[in-house]
Protein backbone atom coordinates (compact mmCIF):
# COMPACT_ATOMS: atom_id res chain seq x y z
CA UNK A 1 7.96 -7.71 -13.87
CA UNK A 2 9.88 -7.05 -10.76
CA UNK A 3 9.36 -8.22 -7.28
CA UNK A 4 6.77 -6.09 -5.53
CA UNK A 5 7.08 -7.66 -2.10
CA UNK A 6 9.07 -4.42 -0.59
CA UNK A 7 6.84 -1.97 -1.26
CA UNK A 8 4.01 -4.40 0.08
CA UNK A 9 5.45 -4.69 3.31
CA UNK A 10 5.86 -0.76 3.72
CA UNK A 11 2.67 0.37 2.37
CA UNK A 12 1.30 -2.48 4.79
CA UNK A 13 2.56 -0.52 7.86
CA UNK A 14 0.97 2.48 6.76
CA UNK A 15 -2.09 0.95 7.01
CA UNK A 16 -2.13 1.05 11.09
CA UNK A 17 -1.78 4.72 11.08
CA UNK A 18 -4.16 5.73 8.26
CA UNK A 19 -7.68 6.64 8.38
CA UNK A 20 -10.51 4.22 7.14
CA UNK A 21 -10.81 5.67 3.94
CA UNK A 22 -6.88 5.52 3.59
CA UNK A 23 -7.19 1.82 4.03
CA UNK A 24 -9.97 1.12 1.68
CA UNK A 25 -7.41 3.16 -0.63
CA UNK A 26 -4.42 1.29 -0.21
CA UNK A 27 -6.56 -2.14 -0.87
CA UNK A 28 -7.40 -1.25 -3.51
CA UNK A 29 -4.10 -0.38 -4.52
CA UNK A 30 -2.72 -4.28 -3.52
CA UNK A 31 -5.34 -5.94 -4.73
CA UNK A 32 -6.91 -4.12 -7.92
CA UNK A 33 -3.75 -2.61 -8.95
CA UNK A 34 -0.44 -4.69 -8.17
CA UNK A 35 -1.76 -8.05 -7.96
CA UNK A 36 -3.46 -7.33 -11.09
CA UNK A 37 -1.02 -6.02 -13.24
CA UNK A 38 1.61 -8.72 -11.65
CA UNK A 39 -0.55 -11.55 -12.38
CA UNK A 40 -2.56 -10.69 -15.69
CA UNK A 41 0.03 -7.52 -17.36
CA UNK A 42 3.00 -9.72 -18.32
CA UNK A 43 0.14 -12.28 -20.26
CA UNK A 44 -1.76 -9.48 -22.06
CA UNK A 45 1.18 -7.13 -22.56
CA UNK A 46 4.29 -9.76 -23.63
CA UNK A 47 3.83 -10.02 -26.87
CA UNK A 48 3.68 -5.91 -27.31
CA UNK A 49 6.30 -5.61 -29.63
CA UNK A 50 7.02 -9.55 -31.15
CA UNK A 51 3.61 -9.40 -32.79
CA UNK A 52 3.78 -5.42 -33.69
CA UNK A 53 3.93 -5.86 -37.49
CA UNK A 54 3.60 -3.50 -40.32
CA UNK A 55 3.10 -4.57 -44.04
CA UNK A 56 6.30 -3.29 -45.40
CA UNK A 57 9.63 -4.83 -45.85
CA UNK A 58 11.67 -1.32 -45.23
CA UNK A 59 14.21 -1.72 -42.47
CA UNK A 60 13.70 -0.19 -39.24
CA UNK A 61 10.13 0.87 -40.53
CA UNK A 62 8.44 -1.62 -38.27
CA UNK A 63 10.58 -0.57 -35.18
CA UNK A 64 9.71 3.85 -35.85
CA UNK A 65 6.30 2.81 -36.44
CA UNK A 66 6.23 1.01 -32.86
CA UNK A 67 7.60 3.86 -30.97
CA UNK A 68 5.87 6.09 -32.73
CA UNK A 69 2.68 3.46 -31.58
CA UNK A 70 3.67 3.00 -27.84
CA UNK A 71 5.75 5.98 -26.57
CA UNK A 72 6.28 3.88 -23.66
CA UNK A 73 4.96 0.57 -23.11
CA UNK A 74 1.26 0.63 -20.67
CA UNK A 75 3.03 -2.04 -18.21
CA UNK A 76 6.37 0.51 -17.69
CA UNK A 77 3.72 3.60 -17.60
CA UNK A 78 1.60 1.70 -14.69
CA UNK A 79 4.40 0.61 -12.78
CA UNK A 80 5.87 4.30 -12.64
CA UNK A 81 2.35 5.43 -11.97
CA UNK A 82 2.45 2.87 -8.77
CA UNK A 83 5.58 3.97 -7.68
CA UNK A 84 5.19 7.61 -8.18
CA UNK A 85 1.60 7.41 -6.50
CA UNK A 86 3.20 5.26 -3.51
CA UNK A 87 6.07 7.74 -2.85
CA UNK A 88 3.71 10.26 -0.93
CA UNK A 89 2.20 7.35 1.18
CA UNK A 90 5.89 6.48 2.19
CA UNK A 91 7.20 9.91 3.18
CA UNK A 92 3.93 9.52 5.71
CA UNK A 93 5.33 6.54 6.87
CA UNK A 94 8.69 8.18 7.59
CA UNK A 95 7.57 10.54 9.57
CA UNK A 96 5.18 8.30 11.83
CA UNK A 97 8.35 6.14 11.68
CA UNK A 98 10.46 9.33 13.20
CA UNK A 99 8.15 9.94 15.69
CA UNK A 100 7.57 6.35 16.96
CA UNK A 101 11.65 6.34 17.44
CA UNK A 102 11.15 9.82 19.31
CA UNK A 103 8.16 8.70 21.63
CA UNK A 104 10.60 5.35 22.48
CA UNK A 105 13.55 7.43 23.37
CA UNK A 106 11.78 9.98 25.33
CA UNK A 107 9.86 7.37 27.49
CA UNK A 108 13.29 6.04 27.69
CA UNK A 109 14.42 8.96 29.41
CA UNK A 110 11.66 9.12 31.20
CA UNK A 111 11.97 6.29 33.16
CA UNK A 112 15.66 6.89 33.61
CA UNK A 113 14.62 10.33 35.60
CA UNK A 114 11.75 8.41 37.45
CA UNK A 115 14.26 6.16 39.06
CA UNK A 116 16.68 8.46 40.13
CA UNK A 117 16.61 8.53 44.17
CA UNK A 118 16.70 12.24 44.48
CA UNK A 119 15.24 14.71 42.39
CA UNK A 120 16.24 18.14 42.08
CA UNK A 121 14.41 21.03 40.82
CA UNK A 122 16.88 20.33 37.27
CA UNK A 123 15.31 17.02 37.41
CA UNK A 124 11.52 17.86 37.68
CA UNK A 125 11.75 20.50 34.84
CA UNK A 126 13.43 18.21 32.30
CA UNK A 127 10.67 15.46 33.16
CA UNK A 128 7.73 18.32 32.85
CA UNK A 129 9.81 18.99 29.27
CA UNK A 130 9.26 15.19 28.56
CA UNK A 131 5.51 15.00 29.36
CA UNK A 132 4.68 18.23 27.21
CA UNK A 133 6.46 16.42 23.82
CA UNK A 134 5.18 13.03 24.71
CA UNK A 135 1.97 14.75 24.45
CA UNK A 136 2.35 16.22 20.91
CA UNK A 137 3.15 12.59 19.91
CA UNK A 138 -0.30 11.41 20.73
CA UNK A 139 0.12 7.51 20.90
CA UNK A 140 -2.67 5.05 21.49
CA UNK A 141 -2.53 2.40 23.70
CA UNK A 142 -2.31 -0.13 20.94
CA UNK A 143 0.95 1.51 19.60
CA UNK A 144 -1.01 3.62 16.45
CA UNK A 145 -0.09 6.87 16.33
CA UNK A 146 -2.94 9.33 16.39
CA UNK A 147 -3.42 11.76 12.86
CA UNK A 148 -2.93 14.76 15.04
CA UNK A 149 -0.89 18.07 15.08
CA UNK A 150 2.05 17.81 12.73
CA UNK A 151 1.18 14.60 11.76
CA UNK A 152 -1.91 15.54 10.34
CA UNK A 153 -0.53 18.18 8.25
CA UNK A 154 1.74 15.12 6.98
CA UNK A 155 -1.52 13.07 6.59
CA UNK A 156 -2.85 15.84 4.35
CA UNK A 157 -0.31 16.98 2.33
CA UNK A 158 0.69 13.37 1.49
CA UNK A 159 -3.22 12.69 0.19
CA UNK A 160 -3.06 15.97 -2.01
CA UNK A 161 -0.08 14.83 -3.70
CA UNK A 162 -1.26 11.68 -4.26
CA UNK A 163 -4.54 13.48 -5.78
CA UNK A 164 -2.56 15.44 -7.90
CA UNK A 165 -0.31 12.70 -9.26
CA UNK A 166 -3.32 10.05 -10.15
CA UNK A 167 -4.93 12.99 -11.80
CA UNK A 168 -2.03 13.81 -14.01
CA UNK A 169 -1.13 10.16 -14.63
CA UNK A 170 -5.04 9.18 -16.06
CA UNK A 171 -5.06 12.71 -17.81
CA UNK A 172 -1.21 11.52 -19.38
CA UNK A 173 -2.22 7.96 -20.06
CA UNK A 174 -5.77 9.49 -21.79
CA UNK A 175 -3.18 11.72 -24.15
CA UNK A 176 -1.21 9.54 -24.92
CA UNK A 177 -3.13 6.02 -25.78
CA UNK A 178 -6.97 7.44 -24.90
CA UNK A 179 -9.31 4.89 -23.79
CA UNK A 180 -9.43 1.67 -26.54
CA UNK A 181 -6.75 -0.35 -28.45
CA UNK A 182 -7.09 0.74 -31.81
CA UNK A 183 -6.50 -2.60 -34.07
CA UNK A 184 -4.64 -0.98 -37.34
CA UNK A 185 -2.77 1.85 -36.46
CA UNK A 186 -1.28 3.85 -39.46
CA UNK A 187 2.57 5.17 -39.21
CA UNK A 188 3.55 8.26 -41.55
CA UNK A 189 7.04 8.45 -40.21
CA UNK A 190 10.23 8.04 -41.99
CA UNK A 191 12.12 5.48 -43.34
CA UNK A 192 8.94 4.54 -44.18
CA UNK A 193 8.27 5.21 -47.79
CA UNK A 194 4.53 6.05 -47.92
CA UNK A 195 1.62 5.14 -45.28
CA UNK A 196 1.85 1.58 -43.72
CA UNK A 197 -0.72 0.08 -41.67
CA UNK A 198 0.58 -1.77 -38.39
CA UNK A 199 -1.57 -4.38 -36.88
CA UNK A 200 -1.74 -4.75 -33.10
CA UNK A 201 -2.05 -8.16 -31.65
CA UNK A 202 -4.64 -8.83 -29.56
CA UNK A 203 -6.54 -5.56 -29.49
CA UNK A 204 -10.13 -6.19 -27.63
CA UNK A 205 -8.09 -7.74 -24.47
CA UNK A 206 -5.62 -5.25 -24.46
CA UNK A 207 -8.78 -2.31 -24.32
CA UNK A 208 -10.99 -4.30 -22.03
CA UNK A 209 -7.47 -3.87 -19.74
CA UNK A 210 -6.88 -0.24 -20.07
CA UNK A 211 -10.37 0.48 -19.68
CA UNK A 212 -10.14 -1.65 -16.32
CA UNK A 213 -7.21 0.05 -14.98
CA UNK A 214 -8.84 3.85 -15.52
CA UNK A 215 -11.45 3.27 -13.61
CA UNK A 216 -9.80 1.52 -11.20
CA UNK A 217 -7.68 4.77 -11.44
CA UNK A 218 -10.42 6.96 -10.90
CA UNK A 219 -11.52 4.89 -7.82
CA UNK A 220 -8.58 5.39 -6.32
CA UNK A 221 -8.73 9.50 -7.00
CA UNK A 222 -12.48 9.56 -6.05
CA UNK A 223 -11.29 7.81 -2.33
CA UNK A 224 -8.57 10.13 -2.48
CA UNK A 225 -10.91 13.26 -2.41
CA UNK A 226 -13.49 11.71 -0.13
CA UNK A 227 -10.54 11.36 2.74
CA UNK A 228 -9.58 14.89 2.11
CA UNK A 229 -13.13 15.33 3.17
CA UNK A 230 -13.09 13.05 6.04
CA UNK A 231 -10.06 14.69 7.48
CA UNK A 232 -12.16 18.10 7.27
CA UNK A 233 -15.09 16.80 8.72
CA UNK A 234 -12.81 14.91 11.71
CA UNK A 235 -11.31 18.59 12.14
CA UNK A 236 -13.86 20.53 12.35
CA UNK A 237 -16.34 18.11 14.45
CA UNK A 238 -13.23 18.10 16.58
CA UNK A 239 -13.31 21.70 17.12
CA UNK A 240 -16.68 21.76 17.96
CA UNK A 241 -16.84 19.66 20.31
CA UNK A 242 -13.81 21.35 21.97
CA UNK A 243 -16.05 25.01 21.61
CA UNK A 244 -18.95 23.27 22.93
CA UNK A 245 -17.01 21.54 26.41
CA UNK A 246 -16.05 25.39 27.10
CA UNK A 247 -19.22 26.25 27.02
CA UNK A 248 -21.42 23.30 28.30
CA UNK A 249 -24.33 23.63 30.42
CA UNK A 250 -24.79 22.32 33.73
CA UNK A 251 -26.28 18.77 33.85
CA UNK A 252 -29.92 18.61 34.81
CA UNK A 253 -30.12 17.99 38.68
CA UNK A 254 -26.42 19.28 39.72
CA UNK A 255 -25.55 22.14 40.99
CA UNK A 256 -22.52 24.19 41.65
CA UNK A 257 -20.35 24.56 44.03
CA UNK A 258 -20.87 27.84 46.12
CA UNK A 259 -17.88 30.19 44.86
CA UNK A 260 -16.20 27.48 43.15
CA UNK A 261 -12.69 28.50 41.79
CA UNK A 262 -13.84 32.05 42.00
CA UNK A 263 -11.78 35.03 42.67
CA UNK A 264 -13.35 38.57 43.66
CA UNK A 265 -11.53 41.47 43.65
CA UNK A 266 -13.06 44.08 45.61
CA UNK A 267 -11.91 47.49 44.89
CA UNK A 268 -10.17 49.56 48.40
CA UNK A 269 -10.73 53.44 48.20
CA UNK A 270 -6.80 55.05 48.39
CA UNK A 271 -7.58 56.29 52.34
CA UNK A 272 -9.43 54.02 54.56
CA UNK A 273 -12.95 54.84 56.03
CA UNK A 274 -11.22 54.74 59.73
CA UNK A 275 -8.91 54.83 61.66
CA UNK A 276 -6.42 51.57 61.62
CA UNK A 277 -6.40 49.19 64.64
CA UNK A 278 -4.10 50.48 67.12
CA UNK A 279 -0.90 47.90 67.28
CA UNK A 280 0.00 46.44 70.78
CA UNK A 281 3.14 47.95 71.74
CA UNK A 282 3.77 46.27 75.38
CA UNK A 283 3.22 49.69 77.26
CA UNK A 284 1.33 49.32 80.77
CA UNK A 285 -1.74 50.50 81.09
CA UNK A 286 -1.45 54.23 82.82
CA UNK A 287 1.73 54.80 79.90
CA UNK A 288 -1.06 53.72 77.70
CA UNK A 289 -3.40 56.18 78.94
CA UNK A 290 -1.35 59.03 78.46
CA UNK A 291 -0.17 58.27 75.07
CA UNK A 292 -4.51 57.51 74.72
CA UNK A 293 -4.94 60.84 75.91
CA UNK A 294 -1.40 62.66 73.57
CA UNK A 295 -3.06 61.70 70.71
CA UNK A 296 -7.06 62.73 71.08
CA UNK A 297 -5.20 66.30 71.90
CA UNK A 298 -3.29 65.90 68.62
CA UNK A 299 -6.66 65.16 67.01
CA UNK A 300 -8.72 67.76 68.94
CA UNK A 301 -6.32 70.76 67.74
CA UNK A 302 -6.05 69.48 64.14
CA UNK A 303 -9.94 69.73 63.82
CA UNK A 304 -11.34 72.89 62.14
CA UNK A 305 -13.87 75.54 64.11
CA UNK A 306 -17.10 74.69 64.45
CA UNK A 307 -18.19 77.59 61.97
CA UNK A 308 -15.80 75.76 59.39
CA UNK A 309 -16.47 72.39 59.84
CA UNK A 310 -19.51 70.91 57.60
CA UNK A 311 -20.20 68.40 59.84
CA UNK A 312 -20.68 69.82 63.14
CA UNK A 313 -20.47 67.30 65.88
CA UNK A 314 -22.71 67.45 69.52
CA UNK A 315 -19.93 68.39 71.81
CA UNK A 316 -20.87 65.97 74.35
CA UNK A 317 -19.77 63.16 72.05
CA UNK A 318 -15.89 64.06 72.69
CA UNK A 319 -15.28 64.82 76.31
CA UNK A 320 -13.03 67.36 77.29
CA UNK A 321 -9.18 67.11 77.75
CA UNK A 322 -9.71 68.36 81.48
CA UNK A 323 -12.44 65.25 81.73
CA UNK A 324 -10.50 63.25 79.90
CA UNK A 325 -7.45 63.68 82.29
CA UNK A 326 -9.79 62.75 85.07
CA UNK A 327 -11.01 59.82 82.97
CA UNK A 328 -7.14 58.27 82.52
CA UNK A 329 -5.76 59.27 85.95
């Protein structure tokens, strides 16, 4: 079997930016998959088709009556099952790759504005800009990228595929060879001339082996599911606890500030109540008087008869123009 070193060393990286049920997932995937099938599936599975033999002497009965046996052999149908349940995992990695290179070149930039002596208004914007994506990104201080935003939706949409394809690979390996090694298998196909029994070497070994690797299959889709519900619970306990900062009470024994980033609007009426302030013109004070006394006459002769007005007034609260002349001269 081929070298399965490369894929190692990218499904390692993933492990740094997955979740701790992704990790548990891909161990199991090193240890009770690869480094099984790598050390034990060339020993139980070699001698597949040498000791394959039927008891008849027709040519090329032997050789229908194997493929007719082992569609494809368990080793090649495991190994595409790794690869194809892998691929998902490794389009994650791509894109926490991508954004890694982004973050780098943006902090790049970054500190290429920051040491610019002067910076204009141009300047400021483009390094507001910067902050807002290198906030999407979301990197920890140890260099892991946090399972946020896009990435999430990534993170997700890589562990449903990867749910979907273990499914259909136990449900195709189930079809096609069920769950035991039969030890006499019976071929009806031609050239053969009539029903010939074809004994299977080493059948017991060969079960004990597929039964190992479905459940070790089913493992792998049961921690499959359970992150799918770990990512749910992270979301929503996430969003909770963002509902319940907008909304948190006031600690015991604080209090707050008097009018503390408050704005009141108080509504103005479209006239006001009175008369604005008078505005200092720079007039002395006897040309003041008479402009004083210019515009209480204006104000005397627009006000209606007493018999009209519904607020009659005591007369002696507004002197007279002939007293007020006396009172300005």
């Amino acid at each position: 079997m081929g070298d399965w070193g490369f894929l190692e060393k990218l499904l390692d990286q993933v492990q740094q930016h997955s979740t701790v049920v992704g990790k548990i997932w891909l161990t199991v995937l090193f240890i009770f998959r690869i480094l099984i099938l790598g050390l034990a599936g060339e020993s139980v599975w070699g001698d597949e088709q040498s000791d394959f033999q039927c008891n008849t002497a027709q040519p090329g009965c032997t050789n229908v009556c194997y493929d007719q046996a082992f569609p494809i052999s368990h080793i090649r149908y495991w190994v595409l099952q790794f690869l194809f349940v892998s691929t998902p995992t490794l389009i994650y990695l791509a894109h926490v790759i991508h954004l890694s290179r982004r973050e780098e070149r943006l902090r790049q930039k970054e500190e290429e504005l920051r040491a610019l002596p002067h910076k204009d208004p141009c300047v400021e914007r483009t390094l507001a800009a910067i902050e807002r994506q290198m906030a999407k990104i979301s990197v920890a201080e140890d260099g892991r990228m946090r399972i946020r935003g896009a990435l999430m939706g990534t993170y997700v949409l890589s562990v449903i595929c990867k749910s979907i394809l273990e499914a259909g690979f136990l449900y195709g390996q189930w079809r096609l060879y069920g769950w035991t090694m039969a030890p006499v298998y019976v071929c009806h196909r031609a050239p053969c001339p009539h029903s010939v029994d074809c004994y299977v070497s080493r059948p017991t070994e060969k079960t004990i082996f597929i039964i190992f690797m479905q459940v070790v299959g089913f493992i792998s889709l049961l921690l499959n599911l359970l992150e799918l519900v770990h990512l749910l619970y992270r979301y929503l306990t996430r969003r909770l606890k963002a509902q319940q900062g907008q909304h948190a009470p006031l600690a015991q024994g604080t209090t707050p500030e008097p009018y503390a980033n408050q704005v009141f609007y108080l509504p103005m009426g479209k006239e006001p109540s009175s008369e604005p302030c008078p505005v200092y013109s720079g007039l002395s004070s006897s040309e003041q008087n008479w402009a004083n006394l210019t515009t209480e006459e204006r104000l005397a002769a627009s006000r209606p008869p007493p018999f009209l007005d519904p607020y009659p007034q005591s007369s002696q609260k507004y002197p007279s123009s002939h007293a007020s002349k006396k009172q300005y001269l």
